[in-house]
PDB file of N, CA and C in Angstrom:
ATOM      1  N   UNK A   1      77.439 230.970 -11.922  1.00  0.00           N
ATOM      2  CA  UNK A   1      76.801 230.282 -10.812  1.00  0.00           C
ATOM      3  C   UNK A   1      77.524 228.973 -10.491  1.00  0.00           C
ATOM      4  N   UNK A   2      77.827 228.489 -11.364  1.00  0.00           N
ATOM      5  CA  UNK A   2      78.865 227.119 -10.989  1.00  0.00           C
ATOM      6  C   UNK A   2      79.564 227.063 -10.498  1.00  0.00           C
ATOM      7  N   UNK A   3      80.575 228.254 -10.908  1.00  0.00           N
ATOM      8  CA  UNK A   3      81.892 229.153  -9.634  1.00  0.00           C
ATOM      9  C   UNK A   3      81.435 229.279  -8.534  1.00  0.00           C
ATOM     10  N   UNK A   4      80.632 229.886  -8.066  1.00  0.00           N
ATOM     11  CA  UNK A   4      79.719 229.962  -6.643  1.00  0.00           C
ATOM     12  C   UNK A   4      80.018 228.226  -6.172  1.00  0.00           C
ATOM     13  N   UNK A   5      79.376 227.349  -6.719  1.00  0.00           N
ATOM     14  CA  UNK A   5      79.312 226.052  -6.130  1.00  0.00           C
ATOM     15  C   UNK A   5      80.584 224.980  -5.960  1.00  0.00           C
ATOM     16  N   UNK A   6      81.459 225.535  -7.114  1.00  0.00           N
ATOM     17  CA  UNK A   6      82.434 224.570  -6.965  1.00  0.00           C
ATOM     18  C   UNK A   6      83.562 225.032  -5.862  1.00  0.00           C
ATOM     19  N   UNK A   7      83.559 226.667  -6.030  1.00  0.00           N
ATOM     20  CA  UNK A   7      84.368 226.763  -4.499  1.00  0.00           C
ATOM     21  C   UNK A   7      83.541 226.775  -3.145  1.00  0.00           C
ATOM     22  N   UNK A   8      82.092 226.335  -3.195  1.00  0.00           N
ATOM     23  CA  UNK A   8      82.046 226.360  -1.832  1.00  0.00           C
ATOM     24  C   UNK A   8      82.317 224.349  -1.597  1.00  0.00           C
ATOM     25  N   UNK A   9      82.197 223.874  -3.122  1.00  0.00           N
ATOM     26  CA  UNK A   9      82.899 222.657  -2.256  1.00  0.00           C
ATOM     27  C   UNK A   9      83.673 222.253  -2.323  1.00  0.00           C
ATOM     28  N   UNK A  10      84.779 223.161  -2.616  1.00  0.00           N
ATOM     29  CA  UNK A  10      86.491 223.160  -2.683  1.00  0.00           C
ATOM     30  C   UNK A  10      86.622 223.616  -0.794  1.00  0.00           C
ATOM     31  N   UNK A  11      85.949 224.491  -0.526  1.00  0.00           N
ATOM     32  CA  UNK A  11      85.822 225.167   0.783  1.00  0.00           C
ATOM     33  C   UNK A  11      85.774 223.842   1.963  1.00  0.00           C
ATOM     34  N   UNK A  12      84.411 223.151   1.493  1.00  0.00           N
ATOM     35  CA  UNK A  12      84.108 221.900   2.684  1.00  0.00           C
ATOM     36  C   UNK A  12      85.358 220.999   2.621  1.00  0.00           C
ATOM     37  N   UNK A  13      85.251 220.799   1.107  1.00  0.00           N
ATOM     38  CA  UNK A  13      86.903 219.602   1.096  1.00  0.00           C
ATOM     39  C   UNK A  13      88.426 220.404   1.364  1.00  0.00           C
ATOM     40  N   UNK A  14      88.705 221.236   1.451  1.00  0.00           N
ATOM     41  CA  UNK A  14      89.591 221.897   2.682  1.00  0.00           C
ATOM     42  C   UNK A  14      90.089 221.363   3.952  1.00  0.00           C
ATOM     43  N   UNK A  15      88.638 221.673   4.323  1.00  0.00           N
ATOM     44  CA  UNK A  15      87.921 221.993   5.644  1.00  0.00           C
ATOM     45  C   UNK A  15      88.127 220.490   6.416  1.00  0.00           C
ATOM     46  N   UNK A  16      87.652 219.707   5.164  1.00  0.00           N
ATOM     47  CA  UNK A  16      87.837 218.049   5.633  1.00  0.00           C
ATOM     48  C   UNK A  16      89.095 217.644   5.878  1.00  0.00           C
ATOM     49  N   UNK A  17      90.174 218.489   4.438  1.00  0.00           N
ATOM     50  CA  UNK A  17      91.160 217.671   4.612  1.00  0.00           C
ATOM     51  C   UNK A  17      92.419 218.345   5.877  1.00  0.00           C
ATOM     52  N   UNK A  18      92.044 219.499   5.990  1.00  0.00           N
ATOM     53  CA  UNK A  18      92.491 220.351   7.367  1.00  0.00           C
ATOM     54  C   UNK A  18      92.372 219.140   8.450  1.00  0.00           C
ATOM     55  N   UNK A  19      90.761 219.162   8.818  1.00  0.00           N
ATOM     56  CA  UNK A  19      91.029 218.118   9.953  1.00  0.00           C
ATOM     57  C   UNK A  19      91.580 216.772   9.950  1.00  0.00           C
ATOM     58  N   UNK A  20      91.707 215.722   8.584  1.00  0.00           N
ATOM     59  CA  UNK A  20      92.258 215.067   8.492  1.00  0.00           C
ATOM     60  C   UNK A  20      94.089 214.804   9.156  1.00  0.00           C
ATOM     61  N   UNK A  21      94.210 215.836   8.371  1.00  0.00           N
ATOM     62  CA  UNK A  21      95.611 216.300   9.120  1.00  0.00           C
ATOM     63  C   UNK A  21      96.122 216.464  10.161  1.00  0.00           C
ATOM     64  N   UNK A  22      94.618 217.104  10.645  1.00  0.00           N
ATOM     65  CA  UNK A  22      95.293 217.227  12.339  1.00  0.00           C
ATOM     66  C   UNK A  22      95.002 216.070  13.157  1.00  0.00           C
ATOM     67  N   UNK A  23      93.966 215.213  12.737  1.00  0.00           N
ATOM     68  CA  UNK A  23      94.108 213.583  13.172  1.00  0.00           C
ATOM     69  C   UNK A  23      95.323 213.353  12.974  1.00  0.00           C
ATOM     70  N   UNK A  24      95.851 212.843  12.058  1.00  0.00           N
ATOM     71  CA  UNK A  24      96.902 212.043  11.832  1.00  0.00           C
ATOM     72  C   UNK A  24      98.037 212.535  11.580  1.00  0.00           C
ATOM     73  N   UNK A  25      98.519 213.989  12.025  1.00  0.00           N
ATOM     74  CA  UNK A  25      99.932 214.507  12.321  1.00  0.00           C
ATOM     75  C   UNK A  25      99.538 214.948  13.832  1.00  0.00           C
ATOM     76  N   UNK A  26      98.946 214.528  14.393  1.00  0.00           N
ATOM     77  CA  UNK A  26      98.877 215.436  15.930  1.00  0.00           C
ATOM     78  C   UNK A  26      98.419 214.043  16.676  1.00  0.00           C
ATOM     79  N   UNK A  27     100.238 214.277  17.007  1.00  0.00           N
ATOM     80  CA  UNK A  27     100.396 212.628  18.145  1.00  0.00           C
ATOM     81  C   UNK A  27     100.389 212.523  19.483  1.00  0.00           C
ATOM     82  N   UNK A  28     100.358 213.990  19.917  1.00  0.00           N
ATOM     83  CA  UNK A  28     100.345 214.177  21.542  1.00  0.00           C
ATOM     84  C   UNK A  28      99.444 214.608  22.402  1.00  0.00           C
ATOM     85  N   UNK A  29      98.197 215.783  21.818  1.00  0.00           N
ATOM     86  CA  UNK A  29      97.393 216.253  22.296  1.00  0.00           C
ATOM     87  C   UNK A  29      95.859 215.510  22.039  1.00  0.00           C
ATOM     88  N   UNK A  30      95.445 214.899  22.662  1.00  0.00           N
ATOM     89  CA  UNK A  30      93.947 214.198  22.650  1.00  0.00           C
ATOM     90  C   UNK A  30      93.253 215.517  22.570  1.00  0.00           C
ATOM     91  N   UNK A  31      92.829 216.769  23.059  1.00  0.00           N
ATOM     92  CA  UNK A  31      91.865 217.700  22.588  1.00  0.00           C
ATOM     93  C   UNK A  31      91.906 218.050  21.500  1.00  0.00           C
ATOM     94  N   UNK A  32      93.704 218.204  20.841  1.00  0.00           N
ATOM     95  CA  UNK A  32      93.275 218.594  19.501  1.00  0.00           C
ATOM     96  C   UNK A  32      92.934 217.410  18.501  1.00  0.00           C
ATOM     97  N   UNK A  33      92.891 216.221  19.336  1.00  0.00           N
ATOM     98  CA  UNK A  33      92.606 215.573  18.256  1.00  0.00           C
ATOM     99  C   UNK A  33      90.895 215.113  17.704  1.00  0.00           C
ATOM    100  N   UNK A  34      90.522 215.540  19.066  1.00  0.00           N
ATOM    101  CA  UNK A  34      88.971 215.559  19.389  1.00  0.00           C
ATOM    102  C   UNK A  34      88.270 216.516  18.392  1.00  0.00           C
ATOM    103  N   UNK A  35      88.723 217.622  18.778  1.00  0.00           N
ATOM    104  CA  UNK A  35      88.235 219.158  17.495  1.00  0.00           C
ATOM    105  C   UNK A  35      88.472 218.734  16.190  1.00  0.00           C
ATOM    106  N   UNK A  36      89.706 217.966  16.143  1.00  0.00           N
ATOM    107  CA  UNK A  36      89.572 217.893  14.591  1.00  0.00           C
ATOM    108  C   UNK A  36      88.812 216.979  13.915  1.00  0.00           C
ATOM    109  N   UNK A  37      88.421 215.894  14.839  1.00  0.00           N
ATOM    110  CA  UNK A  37      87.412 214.718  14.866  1.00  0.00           C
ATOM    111  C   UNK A  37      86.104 215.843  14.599  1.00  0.00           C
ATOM    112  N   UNK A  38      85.750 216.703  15.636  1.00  0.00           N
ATOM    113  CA  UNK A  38      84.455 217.428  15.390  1.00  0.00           C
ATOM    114  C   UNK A  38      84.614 218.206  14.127  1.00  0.00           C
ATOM    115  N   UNK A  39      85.483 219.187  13.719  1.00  0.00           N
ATOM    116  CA  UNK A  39      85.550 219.656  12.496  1.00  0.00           C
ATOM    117  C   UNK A  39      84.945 218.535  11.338  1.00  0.00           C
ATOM    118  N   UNK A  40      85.649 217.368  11.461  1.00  0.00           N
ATOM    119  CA  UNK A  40      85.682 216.398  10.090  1.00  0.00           C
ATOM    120  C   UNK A  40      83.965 216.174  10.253  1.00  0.00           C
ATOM    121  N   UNK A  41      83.223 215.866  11.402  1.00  0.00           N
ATOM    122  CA  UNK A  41      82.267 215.700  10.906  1.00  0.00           C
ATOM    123  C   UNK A  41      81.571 216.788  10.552  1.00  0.00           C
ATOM    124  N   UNK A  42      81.575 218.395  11.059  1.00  0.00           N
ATOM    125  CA  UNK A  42      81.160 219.279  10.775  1.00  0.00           C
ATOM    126  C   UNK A  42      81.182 219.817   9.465  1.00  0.00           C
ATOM    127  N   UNK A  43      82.609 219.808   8.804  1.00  0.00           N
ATOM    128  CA  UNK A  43      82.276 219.568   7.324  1.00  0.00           C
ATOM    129  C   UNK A  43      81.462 218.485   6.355  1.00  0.00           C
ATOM    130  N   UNK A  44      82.003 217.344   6.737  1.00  0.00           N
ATOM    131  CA  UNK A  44      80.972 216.164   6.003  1.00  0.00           C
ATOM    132  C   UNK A  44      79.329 216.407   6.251  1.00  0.00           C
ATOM    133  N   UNK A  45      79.012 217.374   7.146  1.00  0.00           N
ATOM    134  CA  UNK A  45      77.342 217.574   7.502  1.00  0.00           C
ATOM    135  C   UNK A  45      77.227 218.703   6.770  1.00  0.00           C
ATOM    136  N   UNK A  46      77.982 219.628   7.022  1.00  0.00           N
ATOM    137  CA  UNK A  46      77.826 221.190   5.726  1.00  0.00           C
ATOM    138  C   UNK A  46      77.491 220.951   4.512  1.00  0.00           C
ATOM    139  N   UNK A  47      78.618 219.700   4.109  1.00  0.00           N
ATOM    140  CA  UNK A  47      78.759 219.437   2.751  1.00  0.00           C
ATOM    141  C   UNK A  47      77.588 218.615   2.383  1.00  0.00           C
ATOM    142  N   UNK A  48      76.907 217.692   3.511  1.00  0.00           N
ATOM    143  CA  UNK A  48      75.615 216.962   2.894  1.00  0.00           C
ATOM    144  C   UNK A  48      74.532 218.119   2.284  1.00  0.00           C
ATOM    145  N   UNK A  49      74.527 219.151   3.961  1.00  0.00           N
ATOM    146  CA  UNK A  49      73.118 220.407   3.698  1.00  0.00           C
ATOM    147  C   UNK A  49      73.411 221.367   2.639  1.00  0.00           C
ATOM    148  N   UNK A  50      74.192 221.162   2.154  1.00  0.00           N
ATOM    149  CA  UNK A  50      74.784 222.177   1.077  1.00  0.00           C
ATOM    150  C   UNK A  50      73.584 221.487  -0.080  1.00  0.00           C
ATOM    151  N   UNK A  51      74.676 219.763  -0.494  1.00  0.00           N
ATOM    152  CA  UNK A  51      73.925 219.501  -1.528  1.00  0.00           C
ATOM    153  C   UNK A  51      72.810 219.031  -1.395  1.00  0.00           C
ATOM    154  N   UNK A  52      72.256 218.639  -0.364  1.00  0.00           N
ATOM    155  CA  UNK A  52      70.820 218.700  -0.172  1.00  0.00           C
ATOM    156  C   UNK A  52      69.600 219.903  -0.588  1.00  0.00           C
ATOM    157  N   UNK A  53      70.228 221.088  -0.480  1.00  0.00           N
ATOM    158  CA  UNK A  53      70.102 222.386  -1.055  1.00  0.00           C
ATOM    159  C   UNK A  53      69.608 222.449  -2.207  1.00  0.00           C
ATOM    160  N   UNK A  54      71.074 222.145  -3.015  1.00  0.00           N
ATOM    161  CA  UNK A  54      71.201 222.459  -4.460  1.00  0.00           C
ATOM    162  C   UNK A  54      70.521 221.445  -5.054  1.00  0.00           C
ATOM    163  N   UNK A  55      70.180 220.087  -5.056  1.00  0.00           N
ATOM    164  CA  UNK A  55      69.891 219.074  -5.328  1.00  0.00           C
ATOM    165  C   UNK A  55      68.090 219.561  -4.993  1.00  0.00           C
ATOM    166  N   UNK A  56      67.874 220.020  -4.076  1.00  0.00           N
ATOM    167  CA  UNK A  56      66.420 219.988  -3.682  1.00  0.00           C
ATOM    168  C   UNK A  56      65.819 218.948  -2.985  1.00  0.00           C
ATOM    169  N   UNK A  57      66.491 217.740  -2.104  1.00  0.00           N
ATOM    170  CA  UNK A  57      66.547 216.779  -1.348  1.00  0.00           C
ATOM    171  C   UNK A  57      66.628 217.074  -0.060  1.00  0.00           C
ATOM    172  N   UNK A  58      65.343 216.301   0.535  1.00  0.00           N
ATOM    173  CA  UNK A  58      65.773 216.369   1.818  1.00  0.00           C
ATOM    174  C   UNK A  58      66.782 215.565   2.754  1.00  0.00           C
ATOM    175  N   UNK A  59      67.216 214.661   1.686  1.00  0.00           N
ATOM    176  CA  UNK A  59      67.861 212.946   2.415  1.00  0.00           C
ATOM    177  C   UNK A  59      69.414 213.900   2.910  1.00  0.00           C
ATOM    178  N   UNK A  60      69.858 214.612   2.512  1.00  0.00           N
ATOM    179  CA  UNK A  60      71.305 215.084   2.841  1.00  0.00           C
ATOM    180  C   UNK A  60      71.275 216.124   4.158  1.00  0.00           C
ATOM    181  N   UNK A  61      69.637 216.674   4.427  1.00  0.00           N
ATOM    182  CA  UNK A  61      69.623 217.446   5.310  1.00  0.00           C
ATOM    183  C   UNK A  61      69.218 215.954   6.893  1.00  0.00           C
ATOM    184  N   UNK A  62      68.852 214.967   6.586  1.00  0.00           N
ATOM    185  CA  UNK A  62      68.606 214.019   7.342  1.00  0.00           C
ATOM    186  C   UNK A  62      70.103 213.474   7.717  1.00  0.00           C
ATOM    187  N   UNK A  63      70.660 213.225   6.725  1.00  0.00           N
ATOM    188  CA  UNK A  63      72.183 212.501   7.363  1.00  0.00           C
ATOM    189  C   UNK A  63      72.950 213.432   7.910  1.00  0.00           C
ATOM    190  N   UNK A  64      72.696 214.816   7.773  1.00  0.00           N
ATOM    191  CA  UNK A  64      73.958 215.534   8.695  1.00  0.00           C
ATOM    192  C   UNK A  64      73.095 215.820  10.124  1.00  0.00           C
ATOM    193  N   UNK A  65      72.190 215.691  10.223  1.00  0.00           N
ATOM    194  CA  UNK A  65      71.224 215.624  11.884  1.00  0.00           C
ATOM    195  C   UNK A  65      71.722 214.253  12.288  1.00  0.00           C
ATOM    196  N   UNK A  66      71.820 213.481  11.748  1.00  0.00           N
ATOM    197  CA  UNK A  66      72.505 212.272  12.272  1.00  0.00           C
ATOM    198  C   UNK A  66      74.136 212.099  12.179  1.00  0.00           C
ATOM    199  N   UNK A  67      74.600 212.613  11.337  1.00  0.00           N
ATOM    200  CA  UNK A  67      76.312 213.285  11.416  1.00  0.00           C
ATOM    201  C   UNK A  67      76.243 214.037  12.973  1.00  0.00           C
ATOM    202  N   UNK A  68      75.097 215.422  12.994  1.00  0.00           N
ATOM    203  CA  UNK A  68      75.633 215.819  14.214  1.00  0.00           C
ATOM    204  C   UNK A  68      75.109 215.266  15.545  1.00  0.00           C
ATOM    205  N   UNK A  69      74.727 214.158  15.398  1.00  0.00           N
ATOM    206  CA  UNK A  69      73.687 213.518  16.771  1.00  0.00           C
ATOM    207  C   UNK A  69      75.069 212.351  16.940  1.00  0.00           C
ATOM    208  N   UNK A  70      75.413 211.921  16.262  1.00  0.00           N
ATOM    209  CA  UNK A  70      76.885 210.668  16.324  1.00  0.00           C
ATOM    210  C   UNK A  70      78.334 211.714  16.992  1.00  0.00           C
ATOM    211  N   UNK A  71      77.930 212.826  16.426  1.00  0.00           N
ATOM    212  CA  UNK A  71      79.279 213.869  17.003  1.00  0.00           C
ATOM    213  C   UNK A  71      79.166 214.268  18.253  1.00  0.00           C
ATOM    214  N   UNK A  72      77.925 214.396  18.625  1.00  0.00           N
ATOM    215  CA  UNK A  72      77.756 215.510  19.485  1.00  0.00           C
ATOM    216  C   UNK A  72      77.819 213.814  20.665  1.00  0.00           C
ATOM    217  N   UNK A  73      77.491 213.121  20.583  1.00  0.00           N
ATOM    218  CA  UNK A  73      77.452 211.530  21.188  1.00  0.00           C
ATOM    219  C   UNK A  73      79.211 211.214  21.795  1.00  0.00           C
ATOM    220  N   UNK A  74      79.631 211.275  20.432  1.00  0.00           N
ATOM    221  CA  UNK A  74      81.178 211.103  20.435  1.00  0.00           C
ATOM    222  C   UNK A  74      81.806 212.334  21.553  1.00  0.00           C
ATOM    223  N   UNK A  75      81.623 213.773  21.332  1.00  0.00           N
ATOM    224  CA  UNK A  75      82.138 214.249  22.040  1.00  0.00           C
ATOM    225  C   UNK A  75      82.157 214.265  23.525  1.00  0.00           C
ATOM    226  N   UNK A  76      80.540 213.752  24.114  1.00  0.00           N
ATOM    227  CA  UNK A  76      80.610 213.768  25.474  1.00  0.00           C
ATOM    228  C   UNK A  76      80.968 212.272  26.037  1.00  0.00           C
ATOM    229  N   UNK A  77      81.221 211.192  25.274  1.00  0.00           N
ATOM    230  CA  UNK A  77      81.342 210.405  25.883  1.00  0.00           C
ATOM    231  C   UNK A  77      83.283 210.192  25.889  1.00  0.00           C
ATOM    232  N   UNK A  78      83.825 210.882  24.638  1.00  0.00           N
ATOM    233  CA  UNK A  78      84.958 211.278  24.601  1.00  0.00           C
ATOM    234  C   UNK A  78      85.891 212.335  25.688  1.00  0.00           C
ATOM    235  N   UNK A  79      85.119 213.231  26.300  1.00  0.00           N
ATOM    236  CA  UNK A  79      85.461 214.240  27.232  1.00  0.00           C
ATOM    237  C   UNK A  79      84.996 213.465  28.672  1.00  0.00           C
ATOM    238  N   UNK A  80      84.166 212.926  29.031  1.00  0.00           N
ATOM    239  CA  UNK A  80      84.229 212.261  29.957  1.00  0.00           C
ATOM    240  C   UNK A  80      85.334 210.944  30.382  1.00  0.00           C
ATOM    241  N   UNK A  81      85.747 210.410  29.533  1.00  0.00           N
ATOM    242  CA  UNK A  81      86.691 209.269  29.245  1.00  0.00           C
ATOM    243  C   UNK A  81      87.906 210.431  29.866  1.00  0.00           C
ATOM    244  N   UNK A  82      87.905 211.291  28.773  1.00  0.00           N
ATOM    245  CA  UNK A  82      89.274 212.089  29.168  1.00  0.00           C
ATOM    246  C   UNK A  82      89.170 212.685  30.261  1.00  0.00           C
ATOM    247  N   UNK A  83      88.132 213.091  30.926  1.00  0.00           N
ATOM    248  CA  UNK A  83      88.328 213.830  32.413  1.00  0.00           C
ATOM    249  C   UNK A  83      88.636 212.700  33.595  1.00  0.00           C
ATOM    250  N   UNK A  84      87.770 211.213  33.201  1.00  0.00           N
ATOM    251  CA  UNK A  84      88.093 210.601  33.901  1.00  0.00           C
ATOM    252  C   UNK A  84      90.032 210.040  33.695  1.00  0.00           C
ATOM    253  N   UNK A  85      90.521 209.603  32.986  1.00  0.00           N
ATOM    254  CA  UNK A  85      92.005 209.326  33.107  1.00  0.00           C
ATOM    255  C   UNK A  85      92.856 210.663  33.510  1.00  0.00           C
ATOM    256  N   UNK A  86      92.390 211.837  33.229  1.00  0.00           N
ATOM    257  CA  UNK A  86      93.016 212.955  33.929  1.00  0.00           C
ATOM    258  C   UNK A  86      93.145 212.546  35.216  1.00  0.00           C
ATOM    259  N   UNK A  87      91.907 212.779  36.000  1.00  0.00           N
ATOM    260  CA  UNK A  87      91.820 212.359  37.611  1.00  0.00           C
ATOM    261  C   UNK A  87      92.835 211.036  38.172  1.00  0.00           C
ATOM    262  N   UNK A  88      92.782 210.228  37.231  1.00  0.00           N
ATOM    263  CA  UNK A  88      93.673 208.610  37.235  1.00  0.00           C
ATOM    264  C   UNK A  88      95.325 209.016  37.284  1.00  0.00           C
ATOM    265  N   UNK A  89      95.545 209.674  35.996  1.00  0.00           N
ATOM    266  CA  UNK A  89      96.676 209.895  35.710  1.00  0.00           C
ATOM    267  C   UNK A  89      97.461 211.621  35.930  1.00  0.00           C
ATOM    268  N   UNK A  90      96.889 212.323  36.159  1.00  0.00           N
ATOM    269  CA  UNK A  90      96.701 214.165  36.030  1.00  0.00           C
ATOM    270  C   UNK A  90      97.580 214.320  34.895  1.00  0.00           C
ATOM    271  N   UNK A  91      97.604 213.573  33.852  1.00  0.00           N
ATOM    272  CA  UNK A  91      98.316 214.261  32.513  1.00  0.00           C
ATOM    273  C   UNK A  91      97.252 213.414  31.612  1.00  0.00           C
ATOM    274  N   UNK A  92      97.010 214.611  30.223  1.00  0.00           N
ATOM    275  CA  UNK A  92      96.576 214.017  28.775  1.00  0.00           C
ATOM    276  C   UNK A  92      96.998 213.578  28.244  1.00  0.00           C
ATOM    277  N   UNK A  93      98.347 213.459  28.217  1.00  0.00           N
ATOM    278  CA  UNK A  93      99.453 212.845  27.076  1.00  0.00           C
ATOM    279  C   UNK A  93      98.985 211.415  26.614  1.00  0.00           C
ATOM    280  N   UNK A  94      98.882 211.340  24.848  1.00  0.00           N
ATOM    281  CA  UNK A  94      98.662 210.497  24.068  1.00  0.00           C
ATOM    282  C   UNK A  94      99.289 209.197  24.421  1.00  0.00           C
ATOM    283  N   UNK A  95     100.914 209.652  24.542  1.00  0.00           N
ATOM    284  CA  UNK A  95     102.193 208.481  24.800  1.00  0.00           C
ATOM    285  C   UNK A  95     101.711 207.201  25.484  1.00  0.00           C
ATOM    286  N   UNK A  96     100.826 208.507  26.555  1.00  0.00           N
ATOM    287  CA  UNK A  96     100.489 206.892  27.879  1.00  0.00           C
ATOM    288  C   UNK A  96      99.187 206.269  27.866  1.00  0.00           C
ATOM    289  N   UNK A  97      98.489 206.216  26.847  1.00  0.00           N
ATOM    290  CA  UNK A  97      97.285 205.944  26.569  1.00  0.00           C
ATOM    291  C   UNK A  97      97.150 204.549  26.309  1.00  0.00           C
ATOM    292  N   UNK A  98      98.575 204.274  25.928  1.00  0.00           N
ATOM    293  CA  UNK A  98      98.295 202.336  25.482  1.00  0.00           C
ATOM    294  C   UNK A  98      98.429 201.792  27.027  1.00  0.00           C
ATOM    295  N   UNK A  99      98.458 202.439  28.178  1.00  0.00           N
ATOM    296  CA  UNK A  99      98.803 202.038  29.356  1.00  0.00           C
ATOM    297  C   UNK A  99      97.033 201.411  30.364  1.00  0.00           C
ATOM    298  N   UNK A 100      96.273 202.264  29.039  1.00  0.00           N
ATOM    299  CA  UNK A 100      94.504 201.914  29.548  1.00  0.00           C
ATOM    300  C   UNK A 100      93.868 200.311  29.045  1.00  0.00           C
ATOM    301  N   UNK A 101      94.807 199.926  28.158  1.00  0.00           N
ATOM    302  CA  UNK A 101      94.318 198.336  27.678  1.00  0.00           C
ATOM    303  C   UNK A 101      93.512 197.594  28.535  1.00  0.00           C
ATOM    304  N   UNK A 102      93.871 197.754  29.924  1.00  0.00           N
ATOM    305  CA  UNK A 102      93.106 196.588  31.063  1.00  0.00           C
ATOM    306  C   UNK A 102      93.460 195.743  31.602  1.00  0.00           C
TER     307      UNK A 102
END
């Protein structure tokens, strides 16, 4: 039974460090960097309800409703930002992003 648990949280920490990666090796595409932003929190919320589970706690099933209420926040105010500089600029490219300072 321990085997059961330790690879499912070998699985989440993967999962985390997957999207980590694609943050910070993925210098050009803002969508993929968005997904991998949503992945990272999607694991860190799995991994709370997991051990909230096993633990028999409800406090881990409370912080990933608020993991996904901060994500789901992030993403639309993130996709709107980006639809609006599309219209501004008609390209996504990362490169020209320090060009939004003000």
């Amino acid at each position: 039974m321990l085997n059961f648990y330790t690879s499912i949280i070998t699985t989440f920490f993967c999962l985390f460090l997957v999207s980590l990666l694609g943050m910070f090796l993925n210098k050009k595409n803002i969508l993929i960097m968005l997904m991998s932003l949503e992945m990272l929190f999607l694991s860190a919320s799995s991994f709370f309800i997991f051990s909230s589970i096993y633990l028999d706690d409800i406090t881990g099933q409370i912080f990933a409703i608020l993991i996904l209420t901060v994500a789901a926040s992030e993403s639309a105010i993130g996709l709107a930002i980006l639809v609006i500089y599309y219209r501004i600029r008609s390209t996504i490219s990362v490169e020209l992003m320090d060009l939004m300072k003000g």
